[in-house]
Protein backbone atom coordinates (compact mmCIF):
# COMPACT_ATOMS: atom_id res chain seq x y z
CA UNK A 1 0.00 0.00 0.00
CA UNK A 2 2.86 2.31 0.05
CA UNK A 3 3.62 4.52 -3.09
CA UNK A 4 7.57 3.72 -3.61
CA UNK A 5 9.31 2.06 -6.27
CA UNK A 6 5.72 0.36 -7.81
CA UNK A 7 2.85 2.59 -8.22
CA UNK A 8 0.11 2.54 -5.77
CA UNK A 9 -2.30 1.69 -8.52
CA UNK A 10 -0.92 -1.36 -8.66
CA UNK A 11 -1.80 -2.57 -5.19
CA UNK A 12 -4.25 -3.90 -2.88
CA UNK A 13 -6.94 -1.40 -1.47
CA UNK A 14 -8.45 -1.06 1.53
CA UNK A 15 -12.16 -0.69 1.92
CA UNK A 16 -13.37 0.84 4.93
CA UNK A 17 -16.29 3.41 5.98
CA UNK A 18 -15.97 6.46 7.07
CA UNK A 19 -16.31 7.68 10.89
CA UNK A 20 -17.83 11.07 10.88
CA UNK A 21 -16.72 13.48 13.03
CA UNK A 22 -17.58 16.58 13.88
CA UNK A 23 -16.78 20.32 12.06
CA UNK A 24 -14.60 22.83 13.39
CA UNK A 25 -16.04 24.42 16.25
CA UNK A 26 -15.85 28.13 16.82
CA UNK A 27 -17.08 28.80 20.40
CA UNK A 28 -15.31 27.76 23.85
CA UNK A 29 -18.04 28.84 26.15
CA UNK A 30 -21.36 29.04 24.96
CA UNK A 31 -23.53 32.12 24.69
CA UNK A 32 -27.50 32.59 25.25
CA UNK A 33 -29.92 34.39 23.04
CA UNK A 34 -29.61 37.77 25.19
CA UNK A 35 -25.57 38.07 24.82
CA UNK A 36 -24.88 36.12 21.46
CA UNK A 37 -23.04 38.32 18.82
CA UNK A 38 -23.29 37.04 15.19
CA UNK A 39 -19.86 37.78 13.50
CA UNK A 40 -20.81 37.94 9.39
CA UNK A 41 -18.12 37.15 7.17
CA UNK A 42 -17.43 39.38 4.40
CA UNK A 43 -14.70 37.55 1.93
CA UNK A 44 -12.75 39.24 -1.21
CA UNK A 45 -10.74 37.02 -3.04
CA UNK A 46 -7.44 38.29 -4.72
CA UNK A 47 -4.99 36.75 -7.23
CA UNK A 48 -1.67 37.96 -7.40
CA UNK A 49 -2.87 41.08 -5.55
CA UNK A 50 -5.45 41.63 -8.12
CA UNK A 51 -9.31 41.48 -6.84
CA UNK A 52 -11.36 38.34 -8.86
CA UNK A 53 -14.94 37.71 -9.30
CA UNK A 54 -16.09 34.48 -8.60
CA UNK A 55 -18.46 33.25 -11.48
CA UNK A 56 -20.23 31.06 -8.86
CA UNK A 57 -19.90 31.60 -4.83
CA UNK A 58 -22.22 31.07 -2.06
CA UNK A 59 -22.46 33.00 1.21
CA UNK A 60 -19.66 31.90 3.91
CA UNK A 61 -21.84 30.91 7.09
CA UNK A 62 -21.96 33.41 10.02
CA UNK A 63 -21.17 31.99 13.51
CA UNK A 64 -21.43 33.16 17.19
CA UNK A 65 -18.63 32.94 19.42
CA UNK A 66 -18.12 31.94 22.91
CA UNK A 67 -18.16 34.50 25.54
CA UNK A 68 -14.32 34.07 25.96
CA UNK A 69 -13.47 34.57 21.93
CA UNK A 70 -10.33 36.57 21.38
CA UNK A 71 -9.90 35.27 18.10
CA UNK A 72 -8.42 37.92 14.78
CA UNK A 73 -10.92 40.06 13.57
CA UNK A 74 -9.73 38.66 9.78
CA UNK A 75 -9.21 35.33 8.47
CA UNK A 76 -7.41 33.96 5.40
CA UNK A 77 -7.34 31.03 3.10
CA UNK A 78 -5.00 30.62 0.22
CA UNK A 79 -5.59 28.98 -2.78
CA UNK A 80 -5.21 28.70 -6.50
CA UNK A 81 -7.52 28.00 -9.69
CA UNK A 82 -7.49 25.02 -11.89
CA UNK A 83 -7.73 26.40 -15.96
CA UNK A 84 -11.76 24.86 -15.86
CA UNK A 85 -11.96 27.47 -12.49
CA UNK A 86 -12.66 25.49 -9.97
CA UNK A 87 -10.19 26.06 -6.38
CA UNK A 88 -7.52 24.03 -5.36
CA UNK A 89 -4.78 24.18 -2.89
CA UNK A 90 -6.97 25.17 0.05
CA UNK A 91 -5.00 26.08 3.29
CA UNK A 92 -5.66 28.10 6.02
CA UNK A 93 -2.84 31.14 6.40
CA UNK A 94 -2.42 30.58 9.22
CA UNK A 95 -3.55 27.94 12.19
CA UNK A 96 -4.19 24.26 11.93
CA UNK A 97 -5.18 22.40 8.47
CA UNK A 98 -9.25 21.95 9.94
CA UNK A 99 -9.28 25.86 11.06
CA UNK A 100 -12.70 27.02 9.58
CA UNK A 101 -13.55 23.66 7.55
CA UNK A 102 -16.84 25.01 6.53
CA UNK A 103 -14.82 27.93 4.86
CA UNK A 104 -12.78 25.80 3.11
CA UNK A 105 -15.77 23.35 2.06
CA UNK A 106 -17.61 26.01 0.68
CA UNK A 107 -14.22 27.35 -1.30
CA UNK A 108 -14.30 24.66 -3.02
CA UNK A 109 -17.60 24.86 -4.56
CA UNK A 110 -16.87 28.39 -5.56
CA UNK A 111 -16.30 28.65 -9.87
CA UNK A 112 -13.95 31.32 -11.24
CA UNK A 113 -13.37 32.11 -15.03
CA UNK A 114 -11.28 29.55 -16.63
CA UNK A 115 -7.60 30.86 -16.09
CA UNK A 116 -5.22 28.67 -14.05
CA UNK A 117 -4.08 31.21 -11.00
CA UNK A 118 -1.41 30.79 -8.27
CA UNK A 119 -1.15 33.15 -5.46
CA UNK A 120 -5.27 33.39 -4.45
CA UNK A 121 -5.81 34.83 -1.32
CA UNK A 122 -9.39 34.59 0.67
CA UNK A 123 -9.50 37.70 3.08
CA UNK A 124 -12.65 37.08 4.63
CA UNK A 125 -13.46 40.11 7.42
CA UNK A 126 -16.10 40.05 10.06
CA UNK A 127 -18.79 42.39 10.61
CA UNK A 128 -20.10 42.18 14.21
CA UNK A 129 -23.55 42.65 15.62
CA UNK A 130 -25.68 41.28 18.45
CA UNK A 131 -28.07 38.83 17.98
CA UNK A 132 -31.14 40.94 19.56
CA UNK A 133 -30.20 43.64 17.06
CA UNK A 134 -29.56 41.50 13.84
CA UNK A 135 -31.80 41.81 10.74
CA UNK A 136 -33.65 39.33 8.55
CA UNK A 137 -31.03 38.35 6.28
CA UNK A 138 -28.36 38.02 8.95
CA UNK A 139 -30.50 35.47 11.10
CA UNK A 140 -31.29 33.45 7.83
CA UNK A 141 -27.67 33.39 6.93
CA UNK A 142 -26.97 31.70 10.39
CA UNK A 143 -30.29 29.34 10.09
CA UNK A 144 -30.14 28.26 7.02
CA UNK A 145 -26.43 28.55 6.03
CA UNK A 146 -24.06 27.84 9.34
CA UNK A 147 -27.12 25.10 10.41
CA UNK A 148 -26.33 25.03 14.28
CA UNK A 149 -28.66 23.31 16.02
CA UNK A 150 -29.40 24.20 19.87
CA UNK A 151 -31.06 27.14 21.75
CA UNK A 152 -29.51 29.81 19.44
CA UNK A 153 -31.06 28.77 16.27
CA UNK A 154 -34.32 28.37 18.19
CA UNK A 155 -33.99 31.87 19.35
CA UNK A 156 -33.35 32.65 15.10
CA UNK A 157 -36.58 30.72 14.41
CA UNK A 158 -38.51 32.77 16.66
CA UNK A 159 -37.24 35.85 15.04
CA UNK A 160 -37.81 34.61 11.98
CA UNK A 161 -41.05 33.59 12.91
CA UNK A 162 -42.27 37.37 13.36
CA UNK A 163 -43.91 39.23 16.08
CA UNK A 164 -45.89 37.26 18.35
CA UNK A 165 -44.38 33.61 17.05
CA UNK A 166 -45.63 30.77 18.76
CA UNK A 167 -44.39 28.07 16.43
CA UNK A 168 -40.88 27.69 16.28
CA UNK A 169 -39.99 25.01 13.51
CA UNK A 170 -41.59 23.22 11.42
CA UNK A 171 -44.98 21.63 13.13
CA UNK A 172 -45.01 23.95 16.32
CA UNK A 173 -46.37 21.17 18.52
CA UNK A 174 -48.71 19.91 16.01
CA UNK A 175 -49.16 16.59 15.16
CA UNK A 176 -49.00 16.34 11.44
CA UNK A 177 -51.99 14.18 9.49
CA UNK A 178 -49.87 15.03 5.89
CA UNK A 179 -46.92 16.11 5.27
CA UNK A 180 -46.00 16.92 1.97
CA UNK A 181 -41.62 17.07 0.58
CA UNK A 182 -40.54 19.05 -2.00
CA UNK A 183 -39.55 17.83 -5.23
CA UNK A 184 -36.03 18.29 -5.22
CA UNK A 185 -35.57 17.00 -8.74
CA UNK A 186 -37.25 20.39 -10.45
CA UNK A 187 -35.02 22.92 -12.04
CA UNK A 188 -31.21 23.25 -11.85
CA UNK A 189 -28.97 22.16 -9.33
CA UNK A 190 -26.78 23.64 -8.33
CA UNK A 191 -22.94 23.24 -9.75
CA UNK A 192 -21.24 19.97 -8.27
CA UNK A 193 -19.87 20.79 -4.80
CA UNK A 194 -22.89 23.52 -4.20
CA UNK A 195 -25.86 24.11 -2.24
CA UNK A 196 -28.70 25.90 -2.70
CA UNK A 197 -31.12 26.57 0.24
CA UNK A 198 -34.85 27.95 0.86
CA UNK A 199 -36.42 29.19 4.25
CA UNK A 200 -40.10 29.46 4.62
CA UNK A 201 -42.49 30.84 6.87
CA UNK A 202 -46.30 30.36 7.44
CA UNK A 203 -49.07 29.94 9.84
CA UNK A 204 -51.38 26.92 10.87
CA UNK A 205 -55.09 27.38 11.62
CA UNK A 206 -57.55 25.61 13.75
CA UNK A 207 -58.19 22.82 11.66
CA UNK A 208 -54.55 22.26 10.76
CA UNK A 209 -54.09 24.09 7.11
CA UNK A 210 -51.41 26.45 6.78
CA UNK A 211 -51.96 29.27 5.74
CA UNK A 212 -50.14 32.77 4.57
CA UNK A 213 -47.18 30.93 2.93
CA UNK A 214 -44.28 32.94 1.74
CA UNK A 215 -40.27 32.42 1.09
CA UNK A 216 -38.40 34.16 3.43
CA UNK A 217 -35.42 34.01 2.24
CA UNK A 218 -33.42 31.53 -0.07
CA UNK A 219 -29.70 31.36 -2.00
CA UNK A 220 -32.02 32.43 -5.37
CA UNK A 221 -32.90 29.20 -6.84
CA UNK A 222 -36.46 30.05 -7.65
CA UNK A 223 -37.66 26.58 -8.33
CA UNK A 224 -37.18 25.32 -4.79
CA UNK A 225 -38.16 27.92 -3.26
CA UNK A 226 -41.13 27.12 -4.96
CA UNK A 227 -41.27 23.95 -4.43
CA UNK A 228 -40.59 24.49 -0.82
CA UNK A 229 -43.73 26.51 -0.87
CA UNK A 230 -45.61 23.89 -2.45
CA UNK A 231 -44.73 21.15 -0.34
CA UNK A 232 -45.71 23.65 2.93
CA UNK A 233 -49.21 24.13 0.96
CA UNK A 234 -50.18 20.74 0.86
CA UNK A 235 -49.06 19.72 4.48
CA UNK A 236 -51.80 19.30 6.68
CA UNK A 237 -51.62 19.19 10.70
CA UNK A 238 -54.44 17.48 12.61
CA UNK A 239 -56.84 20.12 14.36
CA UNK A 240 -55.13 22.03 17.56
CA UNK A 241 -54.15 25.72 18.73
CA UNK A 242 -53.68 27.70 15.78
CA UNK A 243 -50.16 28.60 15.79
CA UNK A 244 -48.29 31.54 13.73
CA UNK A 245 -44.79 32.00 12.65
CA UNK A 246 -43.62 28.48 11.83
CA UNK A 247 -40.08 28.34 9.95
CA UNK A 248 -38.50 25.55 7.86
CA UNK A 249 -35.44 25.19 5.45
CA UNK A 250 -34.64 23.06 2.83
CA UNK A 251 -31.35 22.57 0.86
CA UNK A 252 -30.67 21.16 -2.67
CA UNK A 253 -27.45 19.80 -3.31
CA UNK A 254 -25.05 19.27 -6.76
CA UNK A 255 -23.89 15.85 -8.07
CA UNK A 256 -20.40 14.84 -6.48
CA UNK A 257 -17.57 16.80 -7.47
CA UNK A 258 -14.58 14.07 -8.05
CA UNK A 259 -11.33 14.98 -6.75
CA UNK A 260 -8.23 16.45 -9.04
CA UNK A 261 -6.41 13.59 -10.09
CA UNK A 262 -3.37 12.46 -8.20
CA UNK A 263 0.14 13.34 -9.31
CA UNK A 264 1.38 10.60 -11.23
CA UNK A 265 4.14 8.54 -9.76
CA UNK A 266 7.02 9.87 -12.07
CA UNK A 267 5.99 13.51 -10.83
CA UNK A 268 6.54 12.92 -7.24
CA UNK A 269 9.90 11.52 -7.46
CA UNK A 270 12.54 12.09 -3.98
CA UNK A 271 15.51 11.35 -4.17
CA UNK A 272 15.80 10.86 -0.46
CA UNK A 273 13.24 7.82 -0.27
CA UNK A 274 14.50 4.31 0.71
CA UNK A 275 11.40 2.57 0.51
CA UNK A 276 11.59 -0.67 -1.22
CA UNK A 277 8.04 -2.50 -2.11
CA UNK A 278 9.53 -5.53 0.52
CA UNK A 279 9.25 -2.40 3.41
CA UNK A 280 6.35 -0.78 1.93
CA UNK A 281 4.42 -3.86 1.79
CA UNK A 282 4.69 -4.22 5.63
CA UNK A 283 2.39 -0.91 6.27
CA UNK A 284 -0.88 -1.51 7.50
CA UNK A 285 -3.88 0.69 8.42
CA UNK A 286 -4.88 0.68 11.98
CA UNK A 287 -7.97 2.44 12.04
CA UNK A 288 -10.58 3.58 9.44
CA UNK A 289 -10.06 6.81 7.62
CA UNK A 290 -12.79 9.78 8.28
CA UNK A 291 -14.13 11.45 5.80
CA UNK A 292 -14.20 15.11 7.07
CA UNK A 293 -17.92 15.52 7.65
CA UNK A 294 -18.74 19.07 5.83
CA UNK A 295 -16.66 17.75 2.61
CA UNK A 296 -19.26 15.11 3.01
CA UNK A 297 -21.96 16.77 3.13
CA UNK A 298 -21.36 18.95 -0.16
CA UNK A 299 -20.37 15.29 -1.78
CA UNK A 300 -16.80 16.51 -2.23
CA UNK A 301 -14.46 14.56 -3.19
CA UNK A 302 -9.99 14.18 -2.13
CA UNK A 303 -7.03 12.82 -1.43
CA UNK A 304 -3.75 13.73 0.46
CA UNK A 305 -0.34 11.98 0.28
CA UNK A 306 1.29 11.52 3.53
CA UNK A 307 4.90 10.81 4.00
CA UNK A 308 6.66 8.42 6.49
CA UNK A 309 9.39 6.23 8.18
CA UNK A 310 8.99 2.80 9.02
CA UNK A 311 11.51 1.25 11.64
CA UNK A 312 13.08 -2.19 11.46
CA UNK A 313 10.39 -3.26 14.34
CA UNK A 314 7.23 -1.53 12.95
CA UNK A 315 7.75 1.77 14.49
CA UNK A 316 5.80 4.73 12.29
CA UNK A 317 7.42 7.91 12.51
CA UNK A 318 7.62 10.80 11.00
CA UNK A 319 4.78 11.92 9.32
CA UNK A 320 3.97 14.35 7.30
CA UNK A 321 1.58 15.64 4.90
CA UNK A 322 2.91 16.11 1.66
CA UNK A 323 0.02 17.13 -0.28
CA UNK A 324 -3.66 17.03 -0.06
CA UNK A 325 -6.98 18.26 -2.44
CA UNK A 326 -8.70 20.25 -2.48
CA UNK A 327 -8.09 21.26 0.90
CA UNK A 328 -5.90 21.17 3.71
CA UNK A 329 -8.49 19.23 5.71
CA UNK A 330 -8.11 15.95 4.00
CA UNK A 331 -4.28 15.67 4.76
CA UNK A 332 -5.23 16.35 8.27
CA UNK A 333 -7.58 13.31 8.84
CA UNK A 334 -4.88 11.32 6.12
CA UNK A 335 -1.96 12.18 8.95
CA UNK A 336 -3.78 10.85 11.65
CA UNK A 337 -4.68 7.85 9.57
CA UNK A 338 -0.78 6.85 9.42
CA UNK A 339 0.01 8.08 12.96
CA UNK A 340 -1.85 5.77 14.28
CA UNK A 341 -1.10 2.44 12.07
CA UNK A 342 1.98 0.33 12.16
CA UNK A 343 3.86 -1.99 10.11
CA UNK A 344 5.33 -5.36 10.56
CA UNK A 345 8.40 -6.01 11.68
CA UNK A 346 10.85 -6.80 9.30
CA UNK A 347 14.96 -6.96 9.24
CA UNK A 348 15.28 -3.04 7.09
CA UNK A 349 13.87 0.51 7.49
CA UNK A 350 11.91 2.67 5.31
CA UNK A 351 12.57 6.03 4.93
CA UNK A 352 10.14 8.80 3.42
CA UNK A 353 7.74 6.23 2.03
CA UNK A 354 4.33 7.47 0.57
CA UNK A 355 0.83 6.11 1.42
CA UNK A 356 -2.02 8.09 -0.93
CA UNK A 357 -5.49 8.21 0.76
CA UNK A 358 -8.20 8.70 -0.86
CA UNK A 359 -11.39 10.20 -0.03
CA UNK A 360 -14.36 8.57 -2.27
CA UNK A 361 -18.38 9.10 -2.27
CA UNK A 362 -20.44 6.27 -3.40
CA UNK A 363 -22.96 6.87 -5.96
CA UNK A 364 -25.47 5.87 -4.27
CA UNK A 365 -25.22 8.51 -1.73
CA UNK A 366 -23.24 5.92 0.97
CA UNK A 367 -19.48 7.14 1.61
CA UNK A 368 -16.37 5.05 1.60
CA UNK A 369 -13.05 6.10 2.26
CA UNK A 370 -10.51 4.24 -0.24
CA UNK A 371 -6.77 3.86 0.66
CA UNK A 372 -4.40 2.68 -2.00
């Protein structure tokens, strides 16, 4: 399974599913609804100190803090573009590989024109303001978009909701007699890699219709949002309190975008590896890889090469990252992957062997990590 003399196409894989774990958190002591600030990222993206235009970008998620932040008031991911436009190369400036993962994620959905660019630059600056004081489109960019679950986004749902809300999400308390889905097959998804979202509000009567329907807010595809409404029109609750203000999102997702290829063998040549295929053969995976979760969830796609010793006894050392797509976040969970296998014992060493991992989504929607 090791990448040295032979080419890793050329040997066995190993199959095994992913273990999810959770995205970067951002707060270290959690807020309430009465002292929660919602910092709003604001991003410009430069090449070569020039300003670009994305031809396709979606909002970067806002996020609240803990009480105790004293993080920077700016935030930067490098990066360059592909010739077909789409990002590559995704690091954090500065801070560890998984710093901001949703940032990253949503990166690399972003489509600029086709010109291969080195030297990108993602200066994304916060604009602060409390929750009690935040307007509609800042509260649906933290419902709908950063999709925290907990007392704060039922706080945003009451907002949301209007004056006098008494619903909350969804059902407000309601048992539901028919409930109705969107057909997320109308119109055009959105680019591989991308979401699209829709937030509606609307009110339940007496006898369980809902009533007073309207899209509160959405990323602009107009054919969910109308199917959004649609589905909300046809739901029926049994009857109960009448209850107004009730919020819901839904999301639309692109096909899977596949991973850049891997650098052939012959291009990742060192001079200073001394890792025969009788060593290299001796590595074995501990653990199962993890796909990082919000790559998964945007059914994107990567790989990251990892670089190590093996001792005579078995001993893995020395790891390293040597490359990883489209974002630094895959060669973090890759690392880990080799830091915590071993190899057989044997009577020689290896030195700066290569293990790719791969990071692959199933068609049918199931994930499977695939190391060659």
């Amino acid at each position: 399974m090791i990448a040295g003399a032979a080419s890793a196409q050329d040997r066995p894989e190993y199959l095994g599913p992913p273990i999810l774990i959770p995205s970067t958190r951002f707060d270290s002591a959690a807020p309430t609804p009465d002292n929660a600030v919602l910092r709003i990222p604001q991003p410009e993206a430069r090449c070569d100190g020039a300003a670009v235009a994305p031809l396709y970008q979606e909002v970067l998620p806002a996020y609240v803090p803990g009480r105790d932040w004293r993080g920077a008031e700016t935030f930067d991911l490098t990066f360059s573009i592909a010739a077909d436009g789409r990002t590559l190369d995704i690091r954090p400036a500065n801070g560890p590989p998984t710093l901001f993962d949703q940032y990253q994620a949503t990166l690399a959905a972003w489509r600029f024109p086709t010109q291969a660019r080195k030297d990108c630059r993602l200066t994304i600056r916060f604009r602060h303001i409390p929750l009690a004081q935040a307007e509609t489109a800042d509260l649906l960019n933290y419902f709908a978009v950063h999709r925290e679950t907990g007392a704060l986004r039922d706080a945003v749902a009451k907002r949301l909701g209007g004056p006098g809300a008494d619903c909350g999400e969804r059902f407000g308390g309601r048992r539901p007699d028919v409930v109705s889905f969107p057909d997320f097959e109308k119109g055009r998804r959105p680019p591989p890699g991308g979401r699209s979202w829709s937030v509606t509000r609307w009110n339940i009567d007496a006898e369980g219709r809902t009533t007073d329907i309207q899209t509160l807010g959405s990323s602009g595809d107009a054919d969910l949002d109308a199917e959004a409404r649609r589905a909300v029109a046809e739901t029926r609750m049994r009857p109960g309190p009448a209850r107004t203000g009730c919020v819901y999102n839904v999301y639309r997702s692109g096909e899977t975008l596949p991973a850049p290829p891997l650098p052939p063998e012959d291009q990742r040549e060192d001079p200073l590896q001394q890792c025969p295929d009788a060593v290299g053969d001796r590595f074995r995976a501990r653990s199962n890889p993890e796909f990082p979760r919000v790559f998964r969830d945007r059914s994107i796609e990567g790989w990251a090469l990892v670089r190590f010793d093996i001792a005579p006894w078995g001993q893995i050392g020395n790891a390293a990252v040597v490359e990883a797509q489209p974002a630094a976040a895959f060669g973090a969970d890759a690392l880990r992957l080799v830091q915590r296998s071993e190899a057989s014992p044997g009577f020689d060493a290896g030195v700066r062997c290569v293990v790719p991992v791969r990071y692959v989504l199933r068609d049918d929607a199931a994930s499977e990590t695939e190391q060659n």
